[in-house]
N, C-alpha and C. Protein backbone atom coordinates (compact mmCIF):
# COMPACT_ATOMS: atom_id res chain seq x y z
N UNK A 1 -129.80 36.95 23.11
CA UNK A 1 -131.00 37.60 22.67
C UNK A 1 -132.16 36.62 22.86
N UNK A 2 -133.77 36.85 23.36
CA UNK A 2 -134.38 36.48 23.78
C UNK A 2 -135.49 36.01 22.87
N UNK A 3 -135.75 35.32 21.75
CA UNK A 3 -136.53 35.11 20.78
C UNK A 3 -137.34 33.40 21.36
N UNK A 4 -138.39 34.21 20.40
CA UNK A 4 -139.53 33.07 19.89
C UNK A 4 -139.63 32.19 18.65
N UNK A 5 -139.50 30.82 19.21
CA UNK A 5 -139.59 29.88 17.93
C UNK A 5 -140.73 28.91 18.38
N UNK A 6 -141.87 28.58 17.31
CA UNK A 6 -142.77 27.82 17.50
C UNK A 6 -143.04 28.14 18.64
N UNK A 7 -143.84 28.99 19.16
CA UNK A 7 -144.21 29.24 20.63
C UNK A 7 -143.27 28.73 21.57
N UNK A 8 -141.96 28.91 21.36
CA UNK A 8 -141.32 28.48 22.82
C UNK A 8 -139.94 29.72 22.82
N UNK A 9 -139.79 30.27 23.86
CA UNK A 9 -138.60 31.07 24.22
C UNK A 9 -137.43 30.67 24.23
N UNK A 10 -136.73 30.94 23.45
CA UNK A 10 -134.73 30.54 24.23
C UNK A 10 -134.01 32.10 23.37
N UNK A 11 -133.17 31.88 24.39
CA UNK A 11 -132.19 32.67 24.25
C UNK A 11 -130.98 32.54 23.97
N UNK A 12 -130.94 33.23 22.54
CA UNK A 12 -129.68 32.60 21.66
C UNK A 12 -128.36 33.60 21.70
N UNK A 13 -127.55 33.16 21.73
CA UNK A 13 -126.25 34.52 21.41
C UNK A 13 -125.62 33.68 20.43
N UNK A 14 -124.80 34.40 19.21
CA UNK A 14 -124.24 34.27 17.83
C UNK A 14 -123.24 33.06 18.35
N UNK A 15 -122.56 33.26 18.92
CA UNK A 15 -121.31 32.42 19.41
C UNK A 15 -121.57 30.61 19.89
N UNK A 16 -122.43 30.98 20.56
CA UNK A 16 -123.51 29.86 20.68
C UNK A 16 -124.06 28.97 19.24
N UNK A 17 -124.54 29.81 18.68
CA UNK A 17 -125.09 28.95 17.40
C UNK A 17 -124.16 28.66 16.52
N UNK A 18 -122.96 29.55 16.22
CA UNK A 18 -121.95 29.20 15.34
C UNK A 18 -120.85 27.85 16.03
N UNK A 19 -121.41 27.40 17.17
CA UNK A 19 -120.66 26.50 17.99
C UNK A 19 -121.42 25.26 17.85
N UNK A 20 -122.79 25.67 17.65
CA UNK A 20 -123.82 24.49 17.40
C UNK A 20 -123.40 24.34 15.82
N UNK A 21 -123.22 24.73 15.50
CA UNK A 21 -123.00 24.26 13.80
C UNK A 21 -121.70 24.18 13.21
N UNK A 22 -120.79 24.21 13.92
CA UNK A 22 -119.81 23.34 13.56
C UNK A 22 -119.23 22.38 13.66
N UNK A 23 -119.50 21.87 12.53
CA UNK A 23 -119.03 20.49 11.77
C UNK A 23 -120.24 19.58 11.15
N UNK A 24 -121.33 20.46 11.57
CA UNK A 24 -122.44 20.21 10.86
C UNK A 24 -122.10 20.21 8.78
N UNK A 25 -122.34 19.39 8.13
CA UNK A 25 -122.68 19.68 6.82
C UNK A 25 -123.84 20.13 6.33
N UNK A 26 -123.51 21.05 5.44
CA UNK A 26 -125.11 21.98 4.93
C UNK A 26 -125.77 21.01 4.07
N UNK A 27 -126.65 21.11 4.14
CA UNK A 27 -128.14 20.63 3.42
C UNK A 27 -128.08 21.43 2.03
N UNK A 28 -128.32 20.45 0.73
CA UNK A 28 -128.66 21.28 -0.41
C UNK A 28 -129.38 22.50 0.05
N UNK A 29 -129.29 23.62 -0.56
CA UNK A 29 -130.21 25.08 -0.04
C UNK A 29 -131.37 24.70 -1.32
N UNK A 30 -132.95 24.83 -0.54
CA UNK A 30 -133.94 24.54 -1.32
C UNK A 30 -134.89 25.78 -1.46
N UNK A 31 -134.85 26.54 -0.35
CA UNK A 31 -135.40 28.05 0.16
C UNK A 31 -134.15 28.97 1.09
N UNK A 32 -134.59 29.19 2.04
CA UNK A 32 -134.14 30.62 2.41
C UNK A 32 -132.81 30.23 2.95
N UNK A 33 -131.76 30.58 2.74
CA UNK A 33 -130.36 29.84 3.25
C UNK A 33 -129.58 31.78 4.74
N UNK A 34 -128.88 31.01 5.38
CA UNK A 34 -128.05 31.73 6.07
C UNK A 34 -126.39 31.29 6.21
N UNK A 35 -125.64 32.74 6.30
CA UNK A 35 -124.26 31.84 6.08
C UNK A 35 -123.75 32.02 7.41
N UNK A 36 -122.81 30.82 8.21
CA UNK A 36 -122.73 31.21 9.04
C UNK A 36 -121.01 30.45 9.10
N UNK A 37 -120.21 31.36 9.54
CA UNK A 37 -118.70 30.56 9.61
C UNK A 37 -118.35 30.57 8.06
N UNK A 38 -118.98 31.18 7.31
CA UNK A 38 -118.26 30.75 5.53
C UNK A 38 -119.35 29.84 5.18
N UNK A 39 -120.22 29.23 5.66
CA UNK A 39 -120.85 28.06 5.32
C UNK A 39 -122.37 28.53 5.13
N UNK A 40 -123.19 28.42 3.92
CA UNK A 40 -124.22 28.16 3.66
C UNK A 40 -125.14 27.19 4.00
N UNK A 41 -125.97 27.70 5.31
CA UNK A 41 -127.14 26.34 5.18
C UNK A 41 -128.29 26.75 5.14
N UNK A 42 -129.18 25.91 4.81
CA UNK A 42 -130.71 26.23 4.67
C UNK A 42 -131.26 26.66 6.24
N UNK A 43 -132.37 27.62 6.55
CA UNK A 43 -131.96 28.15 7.46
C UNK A 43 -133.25 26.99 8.78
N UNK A 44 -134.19 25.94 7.66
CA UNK A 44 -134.64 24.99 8.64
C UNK A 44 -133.50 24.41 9.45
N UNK A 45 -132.45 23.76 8.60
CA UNK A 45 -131.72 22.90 8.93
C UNK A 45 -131.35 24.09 10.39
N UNK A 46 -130.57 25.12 10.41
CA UNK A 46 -129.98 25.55 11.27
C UNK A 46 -131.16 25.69 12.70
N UNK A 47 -132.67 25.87 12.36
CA UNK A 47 -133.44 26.07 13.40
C UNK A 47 -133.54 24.51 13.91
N UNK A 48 -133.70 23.43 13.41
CA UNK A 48 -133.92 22.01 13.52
C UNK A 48 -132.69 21.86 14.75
N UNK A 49 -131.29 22.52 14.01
CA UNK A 49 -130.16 21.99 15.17
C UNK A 49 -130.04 23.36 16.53
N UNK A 50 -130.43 24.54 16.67
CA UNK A 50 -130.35 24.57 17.35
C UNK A 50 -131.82 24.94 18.48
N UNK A 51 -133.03 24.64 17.89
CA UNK A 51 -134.26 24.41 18.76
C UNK A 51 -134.19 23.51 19.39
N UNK A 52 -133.46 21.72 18.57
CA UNK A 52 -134.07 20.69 18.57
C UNK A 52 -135.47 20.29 18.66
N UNK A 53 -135.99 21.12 17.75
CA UNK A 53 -137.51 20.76 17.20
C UNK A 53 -137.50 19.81 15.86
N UNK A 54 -138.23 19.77 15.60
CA UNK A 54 -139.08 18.99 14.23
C UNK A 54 -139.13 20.52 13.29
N UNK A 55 -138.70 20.41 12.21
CA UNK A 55 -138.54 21.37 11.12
C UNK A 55 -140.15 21.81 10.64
N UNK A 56 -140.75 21.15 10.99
CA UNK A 56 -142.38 21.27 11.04
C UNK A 56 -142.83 21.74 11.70
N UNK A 57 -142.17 22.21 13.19
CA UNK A 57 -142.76 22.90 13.84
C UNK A 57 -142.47 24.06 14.23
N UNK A 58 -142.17 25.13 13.04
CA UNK A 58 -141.55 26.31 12.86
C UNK A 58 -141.42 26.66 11.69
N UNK A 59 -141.57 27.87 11.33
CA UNK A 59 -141.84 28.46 9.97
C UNK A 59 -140.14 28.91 9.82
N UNK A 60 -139.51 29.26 8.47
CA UNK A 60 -138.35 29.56 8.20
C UNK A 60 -138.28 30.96 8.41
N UNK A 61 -139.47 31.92 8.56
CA UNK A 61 -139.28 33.27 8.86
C UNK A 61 -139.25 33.62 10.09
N UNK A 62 -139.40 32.76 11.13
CA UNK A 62 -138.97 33.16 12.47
C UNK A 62 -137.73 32.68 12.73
N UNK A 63 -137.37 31.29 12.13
CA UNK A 63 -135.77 31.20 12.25
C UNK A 63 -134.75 32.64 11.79
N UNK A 64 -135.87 32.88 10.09
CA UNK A 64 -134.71 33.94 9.32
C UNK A 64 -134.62 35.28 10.39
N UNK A 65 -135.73 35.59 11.18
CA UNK A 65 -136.06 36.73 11.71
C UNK A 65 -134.80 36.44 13.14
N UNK A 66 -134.77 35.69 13.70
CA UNK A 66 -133.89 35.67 15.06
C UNK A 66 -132.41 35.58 14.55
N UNK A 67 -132.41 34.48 13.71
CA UNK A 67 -131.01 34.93 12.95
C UNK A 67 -130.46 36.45 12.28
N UNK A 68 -131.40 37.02 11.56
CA UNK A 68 -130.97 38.20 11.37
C UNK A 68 -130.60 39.39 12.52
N UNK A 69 -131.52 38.79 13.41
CA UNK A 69 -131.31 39.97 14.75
C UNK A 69 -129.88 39.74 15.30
N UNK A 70 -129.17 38.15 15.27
CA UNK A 70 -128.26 37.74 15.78
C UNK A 70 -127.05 38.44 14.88
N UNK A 71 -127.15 39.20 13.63
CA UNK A 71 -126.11 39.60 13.51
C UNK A 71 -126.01 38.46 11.54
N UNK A 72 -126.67 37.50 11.62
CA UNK A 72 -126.06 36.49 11.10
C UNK A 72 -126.40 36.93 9.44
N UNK A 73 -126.37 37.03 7.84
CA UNK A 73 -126.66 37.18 7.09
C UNK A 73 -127.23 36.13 6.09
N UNK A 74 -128.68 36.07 6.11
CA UNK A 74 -129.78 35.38 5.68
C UNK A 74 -130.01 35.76 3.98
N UNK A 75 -130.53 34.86 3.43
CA UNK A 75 -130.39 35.04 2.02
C UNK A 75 -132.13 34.69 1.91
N UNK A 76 -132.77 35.33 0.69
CA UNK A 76 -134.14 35.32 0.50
C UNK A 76 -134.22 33.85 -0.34
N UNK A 77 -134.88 33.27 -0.89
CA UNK A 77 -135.23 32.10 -1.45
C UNK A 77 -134.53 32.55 -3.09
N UNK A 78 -133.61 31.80 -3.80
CA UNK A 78 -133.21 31.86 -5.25
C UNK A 78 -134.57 32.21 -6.27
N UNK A 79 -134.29 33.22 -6.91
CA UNK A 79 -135.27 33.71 -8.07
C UNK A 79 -135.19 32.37 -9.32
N UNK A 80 -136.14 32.14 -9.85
CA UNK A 80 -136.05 30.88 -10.42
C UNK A 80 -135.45 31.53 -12.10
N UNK A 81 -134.78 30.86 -12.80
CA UNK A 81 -134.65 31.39 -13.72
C UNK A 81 -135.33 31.17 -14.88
N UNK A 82 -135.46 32.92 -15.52
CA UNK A 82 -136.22 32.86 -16.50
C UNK A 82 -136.73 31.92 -17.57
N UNK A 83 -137.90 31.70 -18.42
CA UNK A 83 -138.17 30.98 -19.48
C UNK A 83 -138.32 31.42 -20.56
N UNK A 84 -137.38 31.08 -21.75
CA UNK A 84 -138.08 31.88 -22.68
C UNK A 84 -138.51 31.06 -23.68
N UNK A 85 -139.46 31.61 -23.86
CA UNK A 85 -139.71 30.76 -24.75
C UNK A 85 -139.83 30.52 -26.61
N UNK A 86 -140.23 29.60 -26.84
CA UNK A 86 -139.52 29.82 -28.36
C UNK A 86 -140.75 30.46 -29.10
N UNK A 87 -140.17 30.48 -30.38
CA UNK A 87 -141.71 31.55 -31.24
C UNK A 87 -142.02 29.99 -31.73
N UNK A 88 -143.13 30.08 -32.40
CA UNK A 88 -143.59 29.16 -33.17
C UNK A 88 -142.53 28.31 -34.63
N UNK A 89 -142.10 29.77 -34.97
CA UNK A 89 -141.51 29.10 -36.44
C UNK A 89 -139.94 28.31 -35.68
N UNK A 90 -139.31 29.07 -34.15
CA UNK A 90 -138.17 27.86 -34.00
C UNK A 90 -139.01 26.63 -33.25
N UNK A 91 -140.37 26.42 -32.77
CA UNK A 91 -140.27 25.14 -32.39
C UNK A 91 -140.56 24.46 -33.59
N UNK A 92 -141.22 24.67 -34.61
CA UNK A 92 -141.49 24.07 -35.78
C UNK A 92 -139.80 23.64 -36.62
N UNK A 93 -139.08 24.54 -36.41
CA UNK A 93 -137.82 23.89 -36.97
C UNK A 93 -137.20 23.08 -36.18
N UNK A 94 -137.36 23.26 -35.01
CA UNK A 94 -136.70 22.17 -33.64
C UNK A 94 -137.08 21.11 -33.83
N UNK A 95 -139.09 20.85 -34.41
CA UNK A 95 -139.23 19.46 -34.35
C UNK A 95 -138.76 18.77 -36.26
N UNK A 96 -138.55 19.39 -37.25
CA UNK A 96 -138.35 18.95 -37.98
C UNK A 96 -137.02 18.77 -38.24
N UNK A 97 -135.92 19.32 -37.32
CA UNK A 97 -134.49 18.68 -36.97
C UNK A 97 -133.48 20.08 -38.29
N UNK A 98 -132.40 19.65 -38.34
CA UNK A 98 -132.14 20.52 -39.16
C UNK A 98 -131.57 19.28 -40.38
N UNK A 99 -131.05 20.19 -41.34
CA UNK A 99 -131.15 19.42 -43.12
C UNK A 99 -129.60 18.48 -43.09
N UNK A 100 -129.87 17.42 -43.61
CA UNK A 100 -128.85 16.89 -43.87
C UNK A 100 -128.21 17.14 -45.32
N UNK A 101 -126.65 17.08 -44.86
CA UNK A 101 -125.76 17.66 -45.61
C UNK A 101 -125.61 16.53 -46.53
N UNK A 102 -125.17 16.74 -47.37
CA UNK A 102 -124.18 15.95 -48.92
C UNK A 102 -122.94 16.33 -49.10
């Protein structure tokens, strides 16, 4: 398949990239991850190894976009988890600790 990364053309087929990335180790996932072979990687790391560009010179949504066309299943960036927060009267007991026993 015939895609655009950072203004430059190549043409990728699935078999190909899952060949480029094995034995590669995944990168902590920090944003948008793809799994490929069982394996989770962040989906710069996967454009970095098979552009051989600079991860700077390419956005993660044209990697996620050619990968998805390839068949491959891309994951959106982790929802951060919620905060809740406390009412007034538990941070006021939080900072005065709780009662010591006898």
């Amino acid at each position: 398949m015939r895609c655009v990364i950072a203004r430059f053309p190549f043409d990728l087929v699935k078999s190909e990239v899952q060949a480029a990335m094995k034995g590669i180790k995944p990168e902590p996932i920090t944003g948008e991850s793809v799994v490929i072979s069982r394996r989770t990687y962040p989906v710069k790391q996967v454009g970095e190894v098979i552009t051989r560009q600079d991860r700077r010179d390419f956005s993660a949504s044209e990697v996620t976009r050619a990968l998805t066309r390839l068949g491959f299943t891309c994951r959106p960036v982790p929802a951060p988890a919620p905060v809740v927060e406390a009412s007034p009267l538990e941070t006021a007991s939080a900072m005065l600790g709780t009662p010591a026993r006898n």
